[in-house]
C-alpha atoms as a PDB file:
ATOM      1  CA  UNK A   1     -62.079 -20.479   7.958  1.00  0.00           C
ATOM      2  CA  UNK A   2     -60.425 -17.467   8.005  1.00  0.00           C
ATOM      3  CA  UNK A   3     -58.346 -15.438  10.822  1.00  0.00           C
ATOM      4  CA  UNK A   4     -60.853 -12.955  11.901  1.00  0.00           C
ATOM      5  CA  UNK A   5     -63.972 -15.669  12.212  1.00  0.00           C
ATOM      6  CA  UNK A   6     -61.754 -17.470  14.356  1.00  0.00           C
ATOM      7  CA  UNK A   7     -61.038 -14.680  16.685  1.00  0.00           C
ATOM      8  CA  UNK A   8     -65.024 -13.729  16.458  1.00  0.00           C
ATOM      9  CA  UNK A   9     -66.088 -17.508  17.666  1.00  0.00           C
ATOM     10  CA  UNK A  10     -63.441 -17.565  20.484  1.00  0.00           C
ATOM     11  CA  UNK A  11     -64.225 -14.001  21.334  1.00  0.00           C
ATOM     12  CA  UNK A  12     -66.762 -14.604  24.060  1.00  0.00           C
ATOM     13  CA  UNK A  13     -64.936 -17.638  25.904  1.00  0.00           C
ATOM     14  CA  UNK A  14     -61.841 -15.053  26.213  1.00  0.00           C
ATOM     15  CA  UNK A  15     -64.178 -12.808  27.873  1.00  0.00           C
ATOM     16  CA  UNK A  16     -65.664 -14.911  30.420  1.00  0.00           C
ATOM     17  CA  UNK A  17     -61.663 -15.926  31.485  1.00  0.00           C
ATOM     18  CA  UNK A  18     -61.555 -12.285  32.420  1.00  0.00           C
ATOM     19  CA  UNK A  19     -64.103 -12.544  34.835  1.00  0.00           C
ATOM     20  CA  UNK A  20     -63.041 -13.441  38.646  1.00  0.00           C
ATOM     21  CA  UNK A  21     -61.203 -11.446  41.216  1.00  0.00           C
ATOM     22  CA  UNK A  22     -58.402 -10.266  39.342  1.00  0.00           C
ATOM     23  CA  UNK A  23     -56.579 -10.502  35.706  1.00  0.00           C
ATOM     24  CA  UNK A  24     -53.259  -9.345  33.932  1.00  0.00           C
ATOM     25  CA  UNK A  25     -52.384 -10.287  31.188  1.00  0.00           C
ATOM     26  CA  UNK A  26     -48.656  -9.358  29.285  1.00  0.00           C
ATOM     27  CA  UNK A  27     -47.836 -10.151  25.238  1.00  0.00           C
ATOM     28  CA  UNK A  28     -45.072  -7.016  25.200  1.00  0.00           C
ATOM     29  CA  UNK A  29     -42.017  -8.880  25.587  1.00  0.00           C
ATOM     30  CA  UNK A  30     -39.019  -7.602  24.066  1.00  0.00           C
ATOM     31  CA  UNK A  31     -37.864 -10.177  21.469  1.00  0.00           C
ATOM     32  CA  UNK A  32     -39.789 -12.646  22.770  1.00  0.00           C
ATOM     33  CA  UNK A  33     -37.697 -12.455  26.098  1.00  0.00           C
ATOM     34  CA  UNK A  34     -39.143 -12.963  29.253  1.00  0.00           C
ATOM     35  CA  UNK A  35     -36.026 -11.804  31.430  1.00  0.00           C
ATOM     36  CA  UNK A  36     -35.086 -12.502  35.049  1.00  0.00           C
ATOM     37  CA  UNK A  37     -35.345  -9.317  36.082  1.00  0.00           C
ATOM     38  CA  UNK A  38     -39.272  -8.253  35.136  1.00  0.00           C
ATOM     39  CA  UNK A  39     -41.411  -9.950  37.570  1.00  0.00           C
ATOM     40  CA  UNK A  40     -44.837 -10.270  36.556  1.00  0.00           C
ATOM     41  CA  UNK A  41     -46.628  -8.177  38.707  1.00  0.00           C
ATOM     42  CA  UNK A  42     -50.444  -7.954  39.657  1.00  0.00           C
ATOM     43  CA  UNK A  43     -52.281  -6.058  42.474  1.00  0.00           C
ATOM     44  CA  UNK A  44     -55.801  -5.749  43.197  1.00  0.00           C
ATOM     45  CA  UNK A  45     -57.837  -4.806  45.917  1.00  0.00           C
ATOM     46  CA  UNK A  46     -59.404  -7.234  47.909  1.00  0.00           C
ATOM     47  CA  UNK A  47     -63.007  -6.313  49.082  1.00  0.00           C
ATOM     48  CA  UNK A  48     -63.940  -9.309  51.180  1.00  0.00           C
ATOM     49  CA  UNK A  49     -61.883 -12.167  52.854  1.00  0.00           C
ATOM     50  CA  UNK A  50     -62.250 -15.191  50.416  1.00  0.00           C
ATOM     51  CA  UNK A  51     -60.618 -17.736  49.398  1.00  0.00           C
ATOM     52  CA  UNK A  52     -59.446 -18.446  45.514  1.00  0.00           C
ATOM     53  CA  UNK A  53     -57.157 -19.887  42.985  1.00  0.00           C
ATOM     54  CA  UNK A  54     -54.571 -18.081  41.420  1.00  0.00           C
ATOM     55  CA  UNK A  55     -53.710 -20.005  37.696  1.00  0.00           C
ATOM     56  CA  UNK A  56     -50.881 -18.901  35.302  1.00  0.00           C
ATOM     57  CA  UNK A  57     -51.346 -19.375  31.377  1.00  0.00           C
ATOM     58  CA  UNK A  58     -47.746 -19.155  29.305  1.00  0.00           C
ATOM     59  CA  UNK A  59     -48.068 -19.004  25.552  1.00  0.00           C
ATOM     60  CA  UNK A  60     -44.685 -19.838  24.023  1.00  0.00           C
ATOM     61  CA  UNK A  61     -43.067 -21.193  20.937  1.00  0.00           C
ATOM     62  CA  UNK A  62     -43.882 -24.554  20.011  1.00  0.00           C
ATOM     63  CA  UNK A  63     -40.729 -27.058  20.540  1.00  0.00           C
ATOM     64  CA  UNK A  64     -38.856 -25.517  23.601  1.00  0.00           C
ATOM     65  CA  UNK A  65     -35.825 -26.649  24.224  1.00  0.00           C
ATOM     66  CA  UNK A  66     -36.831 -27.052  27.746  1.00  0.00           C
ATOM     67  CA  UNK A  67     -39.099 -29.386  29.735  1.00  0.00           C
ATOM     68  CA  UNK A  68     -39.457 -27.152  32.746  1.00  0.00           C
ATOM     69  CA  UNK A  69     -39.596 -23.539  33.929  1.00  0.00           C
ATOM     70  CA  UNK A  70     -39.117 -22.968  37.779  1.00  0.00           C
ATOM     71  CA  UNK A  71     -41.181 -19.968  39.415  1.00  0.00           C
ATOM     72  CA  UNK A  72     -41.736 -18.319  42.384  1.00  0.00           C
ATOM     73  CA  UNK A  73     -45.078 -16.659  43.422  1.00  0.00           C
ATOM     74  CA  UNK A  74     -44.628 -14.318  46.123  1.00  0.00           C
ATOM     75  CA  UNK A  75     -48.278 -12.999  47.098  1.00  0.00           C
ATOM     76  CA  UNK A  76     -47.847  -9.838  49.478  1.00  0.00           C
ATOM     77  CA  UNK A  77     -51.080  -9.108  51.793  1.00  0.00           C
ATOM     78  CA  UNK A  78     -52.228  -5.480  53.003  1.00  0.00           C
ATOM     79  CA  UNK A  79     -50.388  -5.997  55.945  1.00  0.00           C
ATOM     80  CA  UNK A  80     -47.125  -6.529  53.763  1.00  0.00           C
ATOM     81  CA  UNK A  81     -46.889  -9.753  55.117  1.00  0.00           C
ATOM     82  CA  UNK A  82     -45.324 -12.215  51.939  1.00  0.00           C
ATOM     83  CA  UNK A  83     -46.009 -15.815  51.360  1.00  0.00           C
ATOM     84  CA  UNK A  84     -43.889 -17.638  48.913  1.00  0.00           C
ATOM     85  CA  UNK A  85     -44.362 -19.922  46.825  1.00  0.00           C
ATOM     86  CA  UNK A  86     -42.194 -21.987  44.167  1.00  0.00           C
ATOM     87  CA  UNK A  87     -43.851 -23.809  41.055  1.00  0.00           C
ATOM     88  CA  UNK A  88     -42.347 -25.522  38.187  1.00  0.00           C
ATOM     89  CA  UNK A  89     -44.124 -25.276  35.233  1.00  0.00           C
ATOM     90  CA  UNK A  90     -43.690 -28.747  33.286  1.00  0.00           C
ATOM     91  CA  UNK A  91     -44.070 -28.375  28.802  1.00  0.00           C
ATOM     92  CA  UNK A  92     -43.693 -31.958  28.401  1.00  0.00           C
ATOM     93  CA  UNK A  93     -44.489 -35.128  29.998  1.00  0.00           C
ATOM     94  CA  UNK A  94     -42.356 -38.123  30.612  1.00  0.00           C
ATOM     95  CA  UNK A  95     -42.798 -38.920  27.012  1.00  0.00           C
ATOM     96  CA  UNK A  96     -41.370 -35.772  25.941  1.00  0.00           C
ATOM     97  CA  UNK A  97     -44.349 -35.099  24.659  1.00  0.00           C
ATOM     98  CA  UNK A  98     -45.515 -31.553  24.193  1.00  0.00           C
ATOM     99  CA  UNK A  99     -48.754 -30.620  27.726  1.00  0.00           C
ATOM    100  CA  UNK A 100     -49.327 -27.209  25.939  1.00  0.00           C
ATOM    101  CA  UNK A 101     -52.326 -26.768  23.714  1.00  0.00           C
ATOM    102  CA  UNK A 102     -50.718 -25.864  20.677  1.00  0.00           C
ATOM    103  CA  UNK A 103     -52.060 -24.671  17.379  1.00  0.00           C
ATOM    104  CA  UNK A 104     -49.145 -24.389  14.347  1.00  0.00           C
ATOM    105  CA  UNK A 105     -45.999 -22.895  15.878  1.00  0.00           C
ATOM    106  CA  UNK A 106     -47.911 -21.065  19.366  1.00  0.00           C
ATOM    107  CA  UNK A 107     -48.382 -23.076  22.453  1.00  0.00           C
ATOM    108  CA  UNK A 108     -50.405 -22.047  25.482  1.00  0.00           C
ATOM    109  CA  UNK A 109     -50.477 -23.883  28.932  1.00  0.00           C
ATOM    110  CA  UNK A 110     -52.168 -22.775  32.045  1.00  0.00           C
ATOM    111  CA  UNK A 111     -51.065 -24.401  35.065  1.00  0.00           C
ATOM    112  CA  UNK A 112     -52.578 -23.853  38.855  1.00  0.00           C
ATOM    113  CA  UNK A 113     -50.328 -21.852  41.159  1.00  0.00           C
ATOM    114  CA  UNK A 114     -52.277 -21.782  44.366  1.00  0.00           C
ATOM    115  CA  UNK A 115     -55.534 -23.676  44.872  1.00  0.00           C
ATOM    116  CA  UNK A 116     -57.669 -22.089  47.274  1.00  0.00           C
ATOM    117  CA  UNK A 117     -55.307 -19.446  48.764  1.00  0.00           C
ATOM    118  CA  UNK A 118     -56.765 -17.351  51.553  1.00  0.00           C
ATOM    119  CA  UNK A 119     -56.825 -13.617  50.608  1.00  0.00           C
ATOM    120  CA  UNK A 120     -58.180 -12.388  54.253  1.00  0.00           C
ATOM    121  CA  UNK A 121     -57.132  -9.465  54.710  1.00  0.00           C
ATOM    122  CA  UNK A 122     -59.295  -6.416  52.807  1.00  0.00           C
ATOM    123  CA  UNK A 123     -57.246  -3.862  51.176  1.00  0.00           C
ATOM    124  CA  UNK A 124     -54.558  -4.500  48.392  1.00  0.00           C
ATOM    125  CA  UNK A 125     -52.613  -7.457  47.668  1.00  0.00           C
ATOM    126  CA  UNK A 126     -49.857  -8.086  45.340  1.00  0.00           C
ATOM    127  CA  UNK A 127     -48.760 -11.077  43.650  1.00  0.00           C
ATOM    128  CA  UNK A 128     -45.572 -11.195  41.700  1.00  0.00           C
ATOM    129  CA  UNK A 129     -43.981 -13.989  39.306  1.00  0.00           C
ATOM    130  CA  UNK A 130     -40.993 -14.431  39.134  1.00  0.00           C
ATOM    131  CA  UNK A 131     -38.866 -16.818  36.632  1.00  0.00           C
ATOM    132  CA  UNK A 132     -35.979 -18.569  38.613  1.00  0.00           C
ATOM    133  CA  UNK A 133     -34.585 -19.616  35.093  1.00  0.00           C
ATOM    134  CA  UNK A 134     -31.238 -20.420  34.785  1.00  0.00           C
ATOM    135  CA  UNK A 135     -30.304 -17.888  32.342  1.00  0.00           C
ATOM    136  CA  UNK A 136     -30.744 -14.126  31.963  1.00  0.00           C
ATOM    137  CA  UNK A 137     -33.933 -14.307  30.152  1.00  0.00           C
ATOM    138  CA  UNK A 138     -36.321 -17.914  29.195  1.00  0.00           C
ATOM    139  CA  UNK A 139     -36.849 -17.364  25.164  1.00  0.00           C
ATOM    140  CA  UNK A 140     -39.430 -17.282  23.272  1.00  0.00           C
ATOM    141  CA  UNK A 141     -42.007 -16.117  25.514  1.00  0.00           C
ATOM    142  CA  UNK A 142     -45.064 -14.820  23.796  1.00  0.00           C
ATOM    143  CA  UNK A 143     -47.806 -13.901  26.081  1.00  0.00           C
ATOM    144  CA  UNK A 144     -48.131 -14.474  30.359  1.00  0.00           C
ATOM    145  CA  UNK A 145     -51.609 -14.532  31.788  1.00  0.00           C
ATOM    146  CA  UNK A 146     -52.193 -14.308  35.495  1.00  0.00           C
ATOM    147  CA  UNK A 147     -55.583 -14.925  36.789  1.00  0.00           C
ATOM    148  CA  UNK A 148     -57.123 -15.016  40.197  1.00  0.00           C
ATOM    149  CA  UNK A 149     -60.724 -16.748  40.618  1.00  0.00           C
END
């Protein structure tokens, strides 16, 4: 099958991911570089108290050289009130075996951040991700999907 069908089947399933409270979605990174200092950032307003779940998709380079990558979420309310929240986000299992779906050389995981998190205050909210990696910059990052539902 080639390329383009592909892209035309899974089309419609990418579309209905969009759907929810918020979305952001990132696949600039220079050289594959997902560095310290840029925070993944998303705001949105928030038009009704509610409760949701915030999940986190990483697509990456099949075969990382490392099992875990430690975040923090830090989800700022209208009020500027911040709550704070670290994650690790686990690419293999005890087994050492690869959790991302991966097709040739491109992985993708999607992990839940926050299940359920209140958002009840109206007005704008920002949540930011931030990789506590031990280095400058966690290679070969190609893509970081943020969505809130």
């Amino acid at each position: 099958m080639k390329p383009h069908y592909l892209f035309l089947l899974l089309l419609p399933l990418f579309s209905c991911q969009k759907e929810g409270i918020a979305h952001f979605e990132k696949s600039d990174f220079e050289n594959n570089r997902w560095y310290k200092t840029q925070p993944i950032t998303l705001t949105f307003e928030n038009k009704t108290p509610q409760k949701a779940s915030i999940y986190f998709n990483l697509g990456y380079v099949y075969g990382s050289q490392f099992a875990e990558i430690p975040l923090e979420i830090y989800i700022t309310n209208p009020l500027h009130q911040i709550d704070k929240i670290p994650v690790t986000l686990r690419l293999f299992n005890k087994d050492k075996k690869e959790l991302g779906d991966c097709m040739g050389d491109f992985c993708d995981i999607t992990q839940l951040l926050a299940e359920n998190y209140t958002f009840d205050e109206i007005g704008r909210y920002k949540i930011q991700i931030l990789n506590t990696f031990s280095h400058a910059y966690l290679p070969n990052v190609n893509s970081v999907v943020v969505h809130v539902n």
